[in-house]
PDB file of N, CA and C in Angstrom:
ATOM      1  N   UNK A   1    -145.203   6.924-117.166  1.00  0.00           N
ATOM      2  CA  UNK A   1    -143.912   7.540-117.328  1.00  0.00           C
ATOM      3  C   UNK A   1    -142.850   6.450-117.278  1.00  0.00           C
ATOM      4  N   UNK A   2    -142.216   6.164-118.160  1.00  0.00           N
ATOM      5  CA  UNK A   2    -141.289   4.763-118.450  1.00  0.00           C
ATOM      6  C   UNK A   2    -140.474   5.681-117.732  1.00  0.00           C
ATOM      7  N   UNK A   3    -139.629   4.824-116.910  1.00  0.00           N
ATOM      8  CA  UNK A   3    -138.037   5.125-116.233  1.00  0.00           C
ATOM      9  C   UNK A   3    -137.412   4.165-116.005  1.00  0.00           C
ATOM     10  N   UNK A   4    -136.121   3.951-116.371  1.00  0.00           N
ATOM     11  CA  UNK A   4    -134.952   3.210-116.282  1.00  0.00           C
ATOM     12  C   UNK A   4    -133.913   3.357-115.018  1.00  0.00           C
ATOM     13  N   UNK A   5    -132.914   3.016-115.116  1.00  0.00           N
ATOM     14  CA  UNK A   5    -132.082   3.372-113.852  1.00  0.00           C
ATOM     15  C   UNK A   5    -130.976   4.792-114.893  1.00  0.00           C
ATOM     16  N   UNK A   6    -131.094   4.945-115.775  1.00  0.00           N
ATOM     17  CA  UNK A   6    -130.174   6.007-116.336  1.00  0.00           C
ATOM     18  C   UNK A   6    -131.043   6.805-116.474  1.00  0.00           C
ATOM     19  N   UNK A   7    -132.825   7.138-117.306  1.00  0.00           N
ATOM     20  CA  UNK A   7    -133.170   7.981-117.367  1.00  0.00           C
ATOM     21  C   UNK A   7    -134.494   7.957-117.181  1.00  0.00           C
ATOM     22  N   UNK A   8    -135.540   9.172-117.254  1.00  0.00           N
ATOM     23  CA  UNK A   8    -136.886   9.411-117.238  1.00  0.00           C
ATOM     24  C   UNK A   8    -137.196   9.645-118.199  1.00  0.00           C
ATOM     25  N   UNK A   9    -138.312   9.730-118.802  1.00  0.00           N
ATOM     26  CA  UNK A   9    -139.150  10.171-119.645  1.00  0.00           C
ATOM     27  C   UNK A   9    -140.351  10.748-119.488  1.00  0.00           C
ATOM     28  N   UNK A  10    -140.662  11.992-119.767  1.00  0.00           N
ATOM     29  CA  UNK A  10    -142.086  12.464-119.161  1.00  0.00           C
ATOM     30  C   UNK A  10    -142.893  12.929-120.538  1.00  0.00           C
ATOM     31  N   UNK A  11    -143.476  12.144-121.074  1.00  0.00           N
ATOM     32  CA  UNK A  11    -144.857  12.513-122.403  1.00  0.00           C
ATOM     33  C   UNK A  11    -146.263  12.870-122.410  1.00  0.00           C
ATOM     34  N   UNK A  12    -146.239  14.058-122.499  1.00  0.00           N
ATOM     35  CA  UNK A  12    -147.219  14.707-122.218  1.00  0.00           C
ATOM     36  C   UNK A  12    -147.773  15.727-122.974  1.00  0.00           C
ATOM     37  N   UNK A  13    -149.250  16.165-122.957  1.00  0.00           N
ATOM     38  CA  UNK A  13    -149.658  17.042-123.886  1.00  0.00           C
ATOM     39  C   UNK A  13    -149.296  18.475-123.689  1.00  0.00           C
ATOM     40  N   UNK A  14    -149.699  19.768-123.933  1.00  0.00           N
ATOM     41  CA  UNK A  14    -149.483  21.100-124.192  1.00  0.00           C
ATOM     42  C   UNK A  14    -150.841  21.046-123.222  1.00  0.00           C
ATOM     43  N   UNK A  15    -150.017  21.772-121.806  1.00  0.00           N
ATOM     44  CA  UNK A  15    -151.092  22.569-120.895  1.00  0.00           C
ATOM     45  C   UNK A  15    -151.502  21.329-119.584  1.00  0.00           C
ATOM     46  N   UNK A  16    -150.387  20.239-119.695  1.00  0.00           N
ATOM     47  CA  UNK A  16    -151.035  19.144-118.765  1.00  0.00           C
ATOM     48  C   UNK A  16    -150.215  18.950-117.360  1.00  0.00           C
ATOM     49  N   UNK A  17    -149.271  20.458-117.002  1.00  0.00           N
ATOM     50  CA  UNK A  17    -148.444  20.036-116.176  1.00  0.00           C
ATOM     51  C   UNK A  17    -147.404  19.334-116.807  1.00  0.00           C
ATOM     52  N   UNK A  18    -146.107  19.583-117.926  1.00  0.00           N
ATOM     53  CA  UNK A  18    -144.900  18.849-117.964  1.00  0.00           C
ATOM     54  C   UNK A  18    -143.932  19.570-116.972  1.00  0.00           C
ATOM     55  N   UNK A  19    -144.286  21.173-117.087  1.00  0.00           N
ATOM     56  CA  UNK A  19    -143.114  21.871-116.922  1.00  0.00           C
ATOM     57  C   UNK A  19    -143.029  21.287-115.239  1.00  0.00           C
ATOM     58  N   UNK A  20    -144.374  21.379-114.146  1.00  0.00           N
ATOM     59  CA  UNK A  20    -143.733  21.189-113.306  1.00  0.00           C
ATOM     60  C   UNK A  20    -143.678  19.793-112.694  1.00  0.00           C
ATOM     61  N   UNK A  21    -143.774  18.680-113.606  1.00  0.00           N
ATOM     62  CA  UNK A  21    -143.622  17.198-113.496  1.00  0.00           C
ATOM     63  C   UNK A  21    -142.076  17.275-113.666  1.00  0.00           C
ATOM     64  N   UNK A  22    -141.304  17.472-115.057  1.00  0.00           N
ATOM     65  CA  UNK A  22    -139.984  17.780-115.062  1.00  0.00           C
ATOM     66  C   UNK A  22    -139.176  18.619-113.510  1.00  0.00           C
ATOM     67  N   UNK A  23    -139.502  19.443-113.363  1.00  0.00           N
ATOM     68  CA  UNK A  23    -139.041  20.533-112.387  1.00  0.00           C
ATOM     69  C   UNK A  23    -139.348  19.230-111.294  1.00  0.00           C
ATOM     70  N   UNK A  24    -140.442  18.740-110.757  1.00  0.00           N
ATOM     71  CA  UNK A  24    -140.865  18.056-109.370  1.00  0.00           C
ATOM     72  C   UNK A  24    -139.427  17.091-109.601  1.00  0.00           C
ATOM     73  N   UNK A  25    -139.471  16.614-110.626  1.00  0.00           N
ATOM     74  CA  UNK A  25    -138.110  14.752-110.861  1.00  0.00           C
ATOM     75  C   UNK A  25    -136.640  15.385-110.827  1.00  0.00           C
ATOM     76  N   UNK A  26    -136.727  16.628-111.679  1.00  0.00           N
ATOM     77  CA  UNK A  26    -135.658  17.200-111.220  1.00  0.00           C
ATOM     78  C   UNK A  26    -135.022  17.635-110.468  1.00  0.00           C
ATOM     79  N   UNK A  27    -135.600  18.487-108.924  1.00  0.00           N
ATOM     80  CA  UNK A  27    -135.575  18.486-107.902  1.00  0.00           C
ATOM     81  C   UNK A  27    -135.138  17.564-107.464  1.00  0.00           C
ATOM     82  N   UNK A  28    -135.424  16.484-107.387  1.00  0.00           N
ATOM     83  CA  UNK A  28    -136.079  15.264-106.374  1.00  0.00           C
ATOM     84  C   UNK A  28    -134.432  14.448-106.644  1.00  0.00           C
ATOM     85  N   UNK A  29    -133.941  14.664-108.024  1.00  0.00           N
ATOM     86  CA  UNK A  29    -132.612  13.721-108.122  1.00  0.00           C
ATOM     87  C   UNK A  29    -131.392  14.964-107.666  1.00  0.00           C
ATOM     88  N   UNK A  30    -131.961  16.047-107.744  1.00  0.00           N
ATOM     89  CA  UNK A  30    -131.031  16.830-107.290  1.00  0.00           C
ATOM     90  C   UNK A  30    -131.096  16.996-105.703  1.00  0.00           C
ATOM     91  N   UNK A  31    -131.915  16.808-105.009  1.00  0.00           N
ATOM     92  CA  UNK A  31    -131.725  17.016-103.495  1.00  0.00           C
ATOM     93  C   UNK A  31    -132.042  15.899-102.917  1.00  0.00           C
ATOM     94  N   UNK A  32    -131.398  14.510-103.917  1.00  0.00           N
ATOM     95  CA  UNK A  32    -132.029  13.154-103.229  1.00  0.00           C
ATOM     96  C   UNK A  32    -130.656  12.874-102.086  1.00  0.00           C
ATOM     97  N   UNK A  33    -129.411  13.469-102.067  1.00  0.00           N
ATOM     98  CA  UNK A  33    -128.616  13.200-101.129  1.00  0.00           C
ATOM     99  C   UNK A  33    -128.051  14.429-100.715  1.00  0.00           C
ATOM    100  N   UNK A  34    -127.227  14.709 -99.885  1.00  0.00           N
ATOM    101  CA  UNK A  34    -126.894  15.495 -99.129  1.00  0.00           C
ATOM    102  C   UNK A  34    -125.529  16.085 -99.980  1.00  0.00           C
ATOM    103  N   UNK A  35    -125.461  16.326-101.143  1.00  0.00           N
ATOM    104  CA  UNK A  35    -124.608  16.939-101.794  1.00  0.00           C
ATOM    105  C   UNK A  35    -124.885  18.112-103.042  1.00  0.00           C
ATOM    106  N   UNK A  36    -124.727  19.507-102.447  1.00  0.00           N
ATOM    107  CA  UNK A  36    -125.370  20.456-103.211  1.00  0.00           C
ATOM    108  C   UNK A  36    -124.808  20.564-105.031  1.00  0.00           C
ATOM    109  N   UNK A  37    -123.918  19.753-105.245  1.00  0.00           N
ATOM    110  CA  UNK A  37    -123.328  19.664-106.989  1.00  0.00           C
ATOM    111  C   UNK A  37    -123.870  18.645-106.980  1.00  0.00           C
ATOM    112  N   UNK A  38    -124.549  17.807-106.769  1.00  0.00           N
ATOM    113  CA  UNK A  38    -125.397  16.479-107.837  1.00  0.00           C
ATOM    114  C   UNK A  38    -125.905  16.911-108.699  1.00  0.00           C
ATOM    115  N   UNK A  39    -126.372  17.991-108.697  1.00  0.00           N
ATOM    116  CA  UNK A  39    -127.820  18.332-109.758  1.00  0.00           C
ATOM    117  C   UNK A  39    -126.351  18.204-111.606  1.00  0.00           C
ATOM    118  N   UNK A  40    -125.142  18.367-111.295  1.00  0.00           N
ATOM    119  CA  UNK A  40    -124.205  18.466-112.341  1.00  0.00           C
ATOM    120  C   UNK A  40    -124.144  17.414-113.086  1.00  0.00           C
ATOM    121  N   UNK A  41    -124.923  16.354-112.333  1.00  0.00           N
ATOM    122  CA  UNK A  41    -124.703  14.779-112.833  1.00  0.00           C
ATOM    123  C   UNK A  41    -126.189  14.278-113.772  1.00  0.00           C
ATOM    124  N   UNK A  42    -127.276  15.779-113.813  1.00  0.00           N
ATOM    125  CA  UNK A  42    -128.312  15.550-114.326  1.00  0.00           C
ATOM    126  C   UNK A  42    -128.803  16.140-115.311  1.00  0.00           C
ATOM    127  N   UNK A  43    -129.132  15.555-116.963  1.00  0.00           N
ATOM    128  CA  UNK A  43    -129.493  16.818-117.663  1.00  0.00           C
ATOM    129  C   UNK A  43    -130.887  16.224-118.196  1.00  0.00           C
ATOM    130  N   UNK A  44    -131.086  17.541-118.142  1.00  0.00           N
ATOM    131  CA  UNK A  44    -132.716  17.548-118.684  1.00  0.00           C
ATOM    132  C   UNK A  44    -133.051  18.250-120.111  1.00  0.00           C
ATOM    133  N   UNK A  45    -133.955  18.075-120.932  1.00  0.00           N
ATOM    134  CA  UNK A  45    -133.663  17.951-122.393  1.00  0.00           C
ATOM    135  C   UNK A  45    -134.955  18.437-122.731  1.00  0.00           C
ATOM    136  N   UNK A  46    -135.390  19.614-123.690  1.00  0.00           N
ATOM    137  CA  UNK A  46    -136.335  20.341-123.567  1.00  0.00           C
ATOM    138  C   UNK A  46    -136.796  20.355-125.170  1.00  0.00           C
ATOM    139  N   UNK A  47    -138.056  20.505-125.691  1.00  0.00           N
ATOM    140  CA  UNK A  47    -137.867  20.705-126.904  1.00  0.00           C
ATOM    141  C   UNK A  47    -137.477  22.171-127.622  1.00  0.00           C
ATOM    142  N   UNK A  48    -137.461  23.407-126.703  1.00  0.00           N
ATOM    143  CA  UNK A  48    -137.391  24.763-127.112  1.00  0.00           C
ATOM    144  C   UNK A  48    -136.394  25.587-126.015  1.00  0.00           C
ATOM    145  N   UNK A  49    -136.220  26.220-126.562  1.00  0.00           N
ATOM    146  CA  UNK A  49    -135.478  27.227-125.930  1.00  0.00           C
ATOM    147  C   UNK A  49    -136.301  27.886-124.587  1.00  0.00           C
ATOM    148  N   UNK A  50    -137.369  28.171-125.249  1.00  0.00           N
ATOM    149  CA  UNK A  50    -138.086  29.208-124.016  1.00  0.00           C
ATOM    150  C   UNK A  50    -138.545  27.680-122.848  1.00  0.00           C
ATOM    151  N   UNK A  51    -138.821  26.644-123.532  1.00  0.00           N
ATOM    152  CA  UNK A  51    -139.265  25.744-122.294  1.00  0.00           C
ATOM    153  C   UNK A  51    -138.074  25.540-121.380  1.00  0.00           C
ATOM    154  N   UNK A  52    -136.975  25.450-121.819  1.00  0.00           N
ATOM    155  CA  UNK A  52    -135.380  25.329-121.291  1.00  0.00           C
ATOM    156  C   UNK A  52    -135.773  26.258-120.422  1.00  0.00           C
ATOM    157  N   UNK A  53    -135.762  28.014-120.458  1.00  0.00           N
ATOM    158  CA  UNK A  53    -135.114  29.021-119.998  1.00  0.00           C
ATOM    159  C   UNK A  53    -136.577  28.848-118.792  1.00  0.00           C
ATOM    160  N   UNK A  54    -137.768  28.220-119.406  1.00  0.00           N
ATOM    161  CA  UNK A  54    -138.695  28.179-118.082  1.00  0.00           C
ATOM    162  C   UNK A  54    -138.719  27.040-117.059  1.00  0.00           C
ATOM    163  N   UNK A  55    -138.016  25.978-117.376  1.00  0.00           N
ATOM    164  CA  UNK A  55    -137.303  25.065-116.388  1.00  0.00           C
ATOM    165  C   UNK A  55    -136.435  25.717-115.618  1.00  0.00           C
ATOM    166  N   UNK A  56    -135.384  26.228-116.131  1.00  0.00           N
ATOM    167  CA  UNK A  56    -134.246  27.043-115.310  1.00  0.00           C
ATOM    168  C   UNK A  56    -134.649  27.769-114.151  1.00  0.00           C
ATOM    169  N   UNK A  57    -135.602  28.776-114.683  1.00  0.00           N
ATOM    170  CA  UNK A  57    -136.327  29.785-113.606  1.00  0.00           C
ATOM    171  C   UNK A  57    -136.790  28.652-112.752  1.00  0.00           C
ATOM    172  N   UNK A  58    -138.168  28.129-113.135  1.00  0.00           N
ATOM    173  CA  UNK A  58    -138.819  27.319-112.094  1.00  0.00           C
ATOM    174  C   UNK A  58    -138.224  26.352-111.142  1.00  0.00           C
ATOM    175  N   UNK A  59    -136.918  25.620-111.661  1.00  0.00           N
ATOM    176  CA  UNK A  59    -135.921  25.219-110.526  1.00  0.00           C
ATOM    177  C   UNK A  59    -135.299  25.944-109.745  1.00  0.00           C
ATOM    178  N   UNK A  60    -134.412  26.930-110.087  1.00  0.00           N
ATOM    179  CA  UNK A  60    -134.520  28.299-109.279  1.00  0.00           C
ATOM    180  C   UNK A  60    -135.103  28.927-108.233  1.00  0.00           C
ATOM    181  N   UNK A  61    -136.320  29.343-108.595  1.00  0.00           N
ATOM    182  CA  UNK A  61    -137.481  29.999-107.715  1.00  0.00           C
ATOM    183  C   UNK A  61    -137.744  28.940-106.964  1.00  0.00           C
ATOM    184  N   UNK A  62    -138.125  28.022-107.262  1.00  0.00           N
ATOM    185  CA  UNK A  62    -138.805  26.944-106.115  1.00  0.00           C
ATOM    186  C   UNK A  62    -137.508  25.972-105.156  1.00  0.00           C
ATOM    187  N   UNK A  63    -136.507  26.283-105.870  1.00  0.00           N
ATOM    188  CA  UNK A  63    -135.232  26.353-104.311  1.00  0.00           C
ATOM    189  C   UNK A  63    -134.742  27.149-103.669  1.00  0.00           C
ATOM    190  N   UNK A  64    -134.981  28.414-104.158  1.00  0.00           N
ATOM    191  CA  UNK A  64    -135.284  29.286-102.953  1.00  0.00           C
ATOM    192  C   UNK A  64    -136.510  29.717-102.267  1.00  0.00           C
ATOM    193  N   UNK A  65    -137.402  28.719-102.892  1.00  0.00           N
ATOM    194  CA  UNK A  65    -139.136  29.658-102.002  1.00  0.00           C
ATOM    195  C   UNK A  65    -138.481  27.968-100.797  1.00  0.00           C
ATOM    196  N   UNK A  66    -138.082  27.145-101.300  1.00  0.00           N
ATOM    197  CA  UNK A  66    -138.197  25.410-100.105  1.00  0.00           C
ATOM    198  C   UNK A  66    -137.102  26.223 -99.402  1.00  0.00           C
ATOM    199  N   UNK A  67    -135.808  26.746 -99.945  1.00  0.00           N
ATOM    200  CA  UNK A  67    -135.062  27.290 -99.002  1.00  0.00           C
ATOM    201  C   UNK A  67    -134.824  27.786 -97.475  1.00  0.00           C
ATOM    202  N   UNK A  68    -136.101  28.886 -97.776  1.00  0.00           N
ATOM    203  CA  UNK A  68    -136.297  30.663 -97.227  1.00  0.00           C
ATOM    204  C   UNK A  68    -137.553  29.807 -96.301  1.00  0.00           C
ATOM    205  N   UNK A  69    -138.226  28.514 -96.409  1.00  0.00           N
ATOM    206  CA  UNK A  69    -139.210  28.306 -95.738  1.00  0.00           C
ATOM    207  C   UNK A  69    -140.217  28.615 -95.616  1.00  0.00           C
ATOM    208  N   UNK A  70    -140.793  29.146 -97.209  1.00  0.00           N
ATOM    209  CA  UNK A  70    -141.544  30.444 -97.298  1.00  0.00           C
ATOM    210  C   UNK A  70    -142.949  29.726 -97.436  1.00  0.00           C
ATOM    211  N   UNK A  71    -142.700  27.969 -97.815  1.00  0.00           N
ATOM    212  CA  UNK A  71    -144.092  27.447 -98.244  1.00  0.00           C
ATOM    213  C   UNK A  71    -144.921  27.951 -99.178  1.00  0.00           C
ATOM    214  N   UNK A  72    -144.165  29.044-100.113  1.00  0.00           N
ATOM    215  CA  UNK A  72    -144.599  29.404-101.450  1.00  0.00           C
ATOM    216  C   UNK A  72    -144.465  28.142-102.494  1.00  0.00           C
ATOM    217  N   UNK A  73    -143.520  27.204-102.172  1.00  0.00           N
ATOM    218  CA  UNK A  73    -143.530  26.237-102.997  1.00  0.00           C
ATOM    219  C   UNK A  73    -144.653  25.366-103.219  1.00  0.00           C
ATOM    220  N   UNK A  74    -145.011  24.670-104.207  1.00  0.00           N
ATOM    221  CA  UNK A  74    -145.838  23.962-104.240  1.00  0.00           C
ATOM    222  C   UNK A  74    -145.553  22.207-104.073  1.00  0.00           C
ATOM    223  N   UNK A  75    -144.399  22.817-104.513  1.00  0.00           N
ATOM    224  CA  UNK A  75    -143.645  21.436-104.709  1.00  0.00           C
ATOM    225  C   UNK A  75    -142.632  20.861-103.150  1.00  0.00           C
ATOM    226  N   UNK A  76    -142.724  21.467-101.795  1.00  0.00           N
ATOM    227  CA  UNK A  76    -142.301  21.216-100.604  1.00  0.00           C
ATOM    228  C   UNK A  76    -142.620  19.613-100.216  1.00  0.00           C
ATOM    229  N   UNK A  77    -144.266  19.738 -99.915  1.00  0.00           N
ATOM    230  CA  UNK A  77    -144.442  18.497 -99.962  1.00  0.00           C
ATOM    231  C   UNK A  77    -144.410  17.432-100.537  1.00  0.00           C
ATOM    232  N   UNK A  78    -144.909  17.750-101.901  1.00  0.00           N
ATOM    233  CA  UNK A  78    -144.539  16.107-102.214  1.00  0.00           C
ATOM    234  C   UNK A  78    -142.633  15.785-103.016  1.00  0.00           C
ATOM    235  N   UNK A  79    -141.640  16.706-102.712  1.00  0.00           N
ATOM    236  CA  UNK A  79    -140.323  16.270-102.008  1.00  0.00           C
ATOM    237  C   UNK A  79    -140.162  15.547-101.085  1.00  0.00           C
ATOM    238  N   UNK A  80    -140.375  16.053-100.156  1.00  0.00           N
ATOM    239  CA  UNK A  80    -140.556  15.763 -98.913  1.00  0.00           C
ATOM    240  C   UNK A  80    -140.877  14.394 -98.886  1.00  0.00           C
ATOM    241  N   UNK A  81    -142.121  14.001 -99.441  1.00  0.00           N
ATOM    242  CA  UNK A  81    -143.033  12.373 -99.323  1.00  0.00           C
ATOM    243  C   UNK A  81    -141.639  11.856-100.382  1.00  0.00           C
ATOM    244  N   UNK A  82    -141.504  12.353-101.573  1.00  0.00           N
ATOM    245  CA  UNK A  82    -140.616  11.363-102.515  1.00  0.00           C
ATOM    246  C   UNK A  82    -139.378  11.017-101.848  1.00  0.00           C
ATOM    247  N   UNK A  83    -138.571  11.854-100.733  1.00  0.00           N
ATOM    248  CA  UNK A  83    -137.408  11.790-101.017  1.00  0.00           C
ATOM    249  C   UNK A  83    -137.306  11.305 -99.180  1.00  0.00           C
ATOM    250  N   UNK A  84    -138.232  11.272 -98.388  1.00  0.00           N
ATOM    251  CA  UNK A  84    -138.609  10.637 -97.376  1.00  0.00           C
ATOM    252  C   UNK A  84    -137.802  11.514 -96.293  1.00  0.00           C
ATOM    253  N   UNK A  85    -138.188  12.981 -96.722  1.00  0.00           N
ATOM    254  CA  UNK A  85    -136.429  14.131 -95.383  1.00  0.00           C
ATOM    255  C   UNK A  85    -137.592  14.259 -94.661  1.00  0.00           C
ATOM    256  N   UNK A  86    -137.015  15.024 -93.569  1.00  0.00           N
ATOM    257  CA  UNK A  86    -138.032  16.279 -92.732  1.00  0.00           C
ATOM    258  C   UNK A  86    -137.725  17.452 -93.417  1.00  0.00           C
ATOM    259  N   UNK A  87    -138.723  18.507 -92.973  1.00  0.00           N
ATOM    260  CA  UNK A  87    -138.590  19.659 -93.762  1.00  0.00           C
ATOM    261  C   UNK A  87    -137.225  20.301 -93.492  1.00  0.00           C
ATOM    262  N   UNK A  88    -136.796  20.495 -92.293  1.00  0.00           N
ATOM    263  CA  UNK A  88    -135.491  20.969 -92.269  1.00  0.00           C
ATOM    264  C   UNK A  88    -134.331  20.756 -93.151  1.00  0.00           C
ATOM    265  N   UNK A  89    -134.321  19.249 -92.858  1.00  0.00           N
ATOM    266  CA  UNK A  89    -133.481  18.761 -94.307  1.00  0.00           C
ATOM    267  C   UNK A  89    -133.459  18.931 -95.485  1.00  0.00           C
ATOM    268  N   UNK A  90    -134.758  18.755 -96.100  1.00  0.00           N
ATOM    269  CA  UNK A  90    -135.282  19.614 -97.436  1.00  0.00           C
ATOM    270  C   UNK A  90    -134.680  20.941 -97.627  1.00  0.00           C
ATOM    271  N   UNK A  91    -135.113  22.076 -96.509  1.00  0.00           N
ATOM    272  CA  UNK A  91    -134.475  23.545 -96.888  1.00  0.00           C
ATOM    273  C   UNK A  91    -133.203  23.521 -96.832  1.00  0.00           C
ATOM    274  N   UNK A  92    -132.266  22.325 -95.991  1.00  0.00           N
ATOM    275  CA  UNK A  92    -130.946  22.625 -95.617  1.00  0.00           C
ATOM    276  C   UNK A  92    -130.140  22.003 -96.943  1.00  0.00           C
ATOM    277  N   UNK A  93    -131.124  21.215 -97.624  1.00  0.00           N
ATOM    278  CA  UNK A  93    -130.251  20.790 -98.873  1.00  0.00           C
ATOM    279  C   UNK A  93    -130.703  21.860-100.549  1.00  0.00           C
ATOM    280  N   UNK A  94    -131.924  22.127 -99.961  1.00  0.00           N
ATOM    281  CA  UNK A  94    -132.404  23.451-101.270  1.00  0.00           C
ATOM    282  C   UNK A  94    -131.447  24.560-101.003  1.00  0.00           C
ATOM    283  N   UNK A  95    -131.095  24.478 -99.616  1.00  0.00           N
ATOM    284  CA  UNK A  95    -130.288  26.107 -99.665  1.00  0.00           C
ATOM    285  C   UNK A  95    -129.344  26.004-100.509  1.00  0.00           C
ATOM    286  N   UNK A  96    -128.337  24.800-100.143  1.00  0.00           N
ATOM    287  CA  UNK A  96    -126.824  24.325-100.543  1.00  0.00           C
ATOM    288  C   UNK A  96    -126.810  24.183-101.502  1.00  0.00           C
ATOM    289  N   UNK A  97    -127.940  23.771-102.441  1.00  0.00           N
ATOM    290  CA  UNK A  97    -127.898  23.619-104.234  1.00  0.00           C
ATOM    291  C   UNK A  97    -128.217  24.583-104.564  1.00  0.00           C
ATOM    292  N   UNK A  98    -129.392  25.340-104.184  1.00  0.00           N
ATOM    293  CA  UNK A  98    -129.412  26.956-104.436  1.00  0.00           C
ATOM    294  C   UNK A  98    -127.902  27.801-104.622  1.00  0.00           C
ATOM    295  N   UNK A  99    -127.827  27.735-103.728  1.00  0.00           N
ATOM    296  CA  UNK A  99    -126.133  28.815-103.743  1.00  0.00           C
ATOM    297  C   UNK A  99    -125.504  28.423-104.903  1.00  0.00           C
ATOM    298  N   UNK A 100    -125.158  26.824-104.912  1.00  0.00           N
ATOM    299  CA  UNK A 100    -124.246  25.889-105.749  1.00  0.00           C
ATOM    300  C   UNK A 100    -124.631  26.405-107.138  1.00  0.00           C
ATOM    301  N   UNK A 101    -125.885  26.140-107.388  1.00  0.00           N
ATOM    302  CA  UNK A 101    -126.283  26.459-108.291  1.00  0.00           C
ATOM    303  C   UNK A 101    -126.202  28.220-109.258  1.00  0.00           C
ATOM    304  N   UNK A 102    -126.201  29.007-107.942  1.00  0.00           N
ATOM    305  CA  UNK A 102    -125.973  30.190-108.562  1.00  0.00           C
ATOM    306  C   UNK A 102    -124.307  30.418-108.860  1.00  0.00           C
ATOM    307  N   UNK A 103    -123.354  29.993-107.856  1.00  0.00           N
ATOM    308  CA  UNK A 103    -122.231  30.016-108.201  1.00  0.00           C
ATOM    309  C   UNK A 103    -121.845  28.965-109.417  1.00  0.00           C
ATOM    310  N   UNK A 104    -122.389  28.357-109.557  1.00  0.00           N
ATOM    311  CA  UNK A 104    -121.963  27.385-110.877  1.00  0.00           C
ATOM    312  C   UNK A 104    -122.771  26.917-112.019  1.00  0.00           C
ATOM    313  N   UNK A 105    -123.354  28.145-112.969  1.00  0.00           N
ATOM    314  CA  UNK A 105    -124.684  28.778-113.293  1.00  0.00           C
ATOM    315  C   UNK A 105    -124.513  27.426-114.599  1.00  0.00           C
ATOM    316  N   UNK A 106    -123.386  27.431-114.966  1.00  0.00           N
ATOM    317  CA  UNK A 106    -123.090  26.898-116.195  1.00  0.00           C
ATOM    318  C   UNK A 106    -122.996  25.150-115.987  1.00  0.00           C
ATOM    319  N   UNK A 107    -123.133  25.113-114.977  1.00  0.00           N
ATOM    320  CA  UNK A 107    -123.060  23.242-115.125  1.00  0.00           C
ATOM    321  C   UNK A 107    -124.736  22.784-114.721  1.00  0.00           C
ATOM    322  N   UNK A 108    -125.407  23.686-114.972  1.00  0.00           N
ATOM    323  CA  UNK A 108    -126.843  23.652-114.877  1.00  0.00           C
ATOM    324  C   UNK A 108    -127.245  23.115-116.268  1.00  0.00           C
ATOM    325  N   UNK A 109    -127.162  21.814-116.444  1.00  0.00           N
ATOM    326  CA  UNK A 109    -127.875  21.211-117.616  1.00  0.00           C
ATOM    327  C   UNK A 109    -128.868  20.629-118.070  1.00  0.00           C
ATOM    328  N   UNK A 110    -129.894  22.139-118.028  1.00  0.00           N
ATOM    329  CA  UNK A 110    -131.170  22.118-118.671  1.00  0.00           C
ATOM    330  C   UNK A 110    -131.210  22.688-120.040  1.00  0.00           C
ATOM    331  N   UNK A 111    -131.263  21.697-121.069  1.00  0.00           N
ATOM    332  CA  UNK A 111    -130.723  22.201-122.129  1.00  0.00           C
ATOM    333  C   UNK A 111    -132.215  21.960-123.686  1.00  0.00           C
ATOM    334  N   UNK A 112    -132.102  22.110-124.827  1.00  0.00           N
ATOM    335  CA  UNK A 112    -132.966  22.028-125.694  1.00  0.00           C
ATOM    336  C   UNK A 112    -132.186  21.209-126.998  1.00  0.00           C
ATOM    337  N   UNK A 113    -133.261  20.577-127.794  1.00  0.00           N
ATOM    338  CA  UNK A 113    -132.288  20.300-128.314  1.00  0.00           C
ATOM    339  C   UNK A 113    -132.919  20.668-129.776  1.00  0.00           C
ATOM    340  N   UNK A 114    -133.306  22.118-129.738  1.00  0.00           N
ATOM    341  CA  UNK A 114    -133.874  22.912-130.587  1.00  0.00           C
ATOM    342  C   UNK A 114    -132.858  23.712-131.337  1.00  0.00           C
TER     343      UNK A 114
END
């Protein structure tokens, strides 16, 4: 996976885990500091519409399952290892982008360029 200091790149086949490799990096720059609007400073670039609208959800759902503490996530731990928090910290910054995120639906830029 080539990465730069501006961007990622994730190339991959149909059925190999992109959606939640994207979703894991995306996360990870969105709850890498203690400020629930970072994720505004990040866009992610999809080839379709429906892969867009299934990024959206899956960032979504899995900041409120790390949220709620529910350990429905799959993706808890290895946050956690990437971004070096305790779990508390993790839910206390999933909550704050969670909310952020629902109140500010539109600066969510997961986009297609279909």
């Amino acid at each position: 996976m080539p990465s730069t200091n501006r961007f990622t790149i994730i190339k991959a086949s149909a059925g190999s885990g992109k959606t939640f490799q994207l979703v894991l990096h995306y996360l990870s720059y969105a709850l890498r500091i203690d400020n629930p609007g970072y994720y505004k400073h990040i866009l992610a670039i999809t080839f379709t519409t429906a892969a867009a609208a299934e990024m959206k959800h899956r960032v979504l759902t899995n900041l409120r399952a790390i949220a709620d503490g529910s350990d429905q996530s799959p993706m808890s731990d290895k946050l956690q290892e990437m971004l070096s928090v305790s779990p508390e910290t993790l839910r206390t910054r999933a909550s704050a982008a969670y909310t952020h995120m629902l109140h500010h639906y539109s600066h969510l830029s997961i986009l297609t360029i279909d």
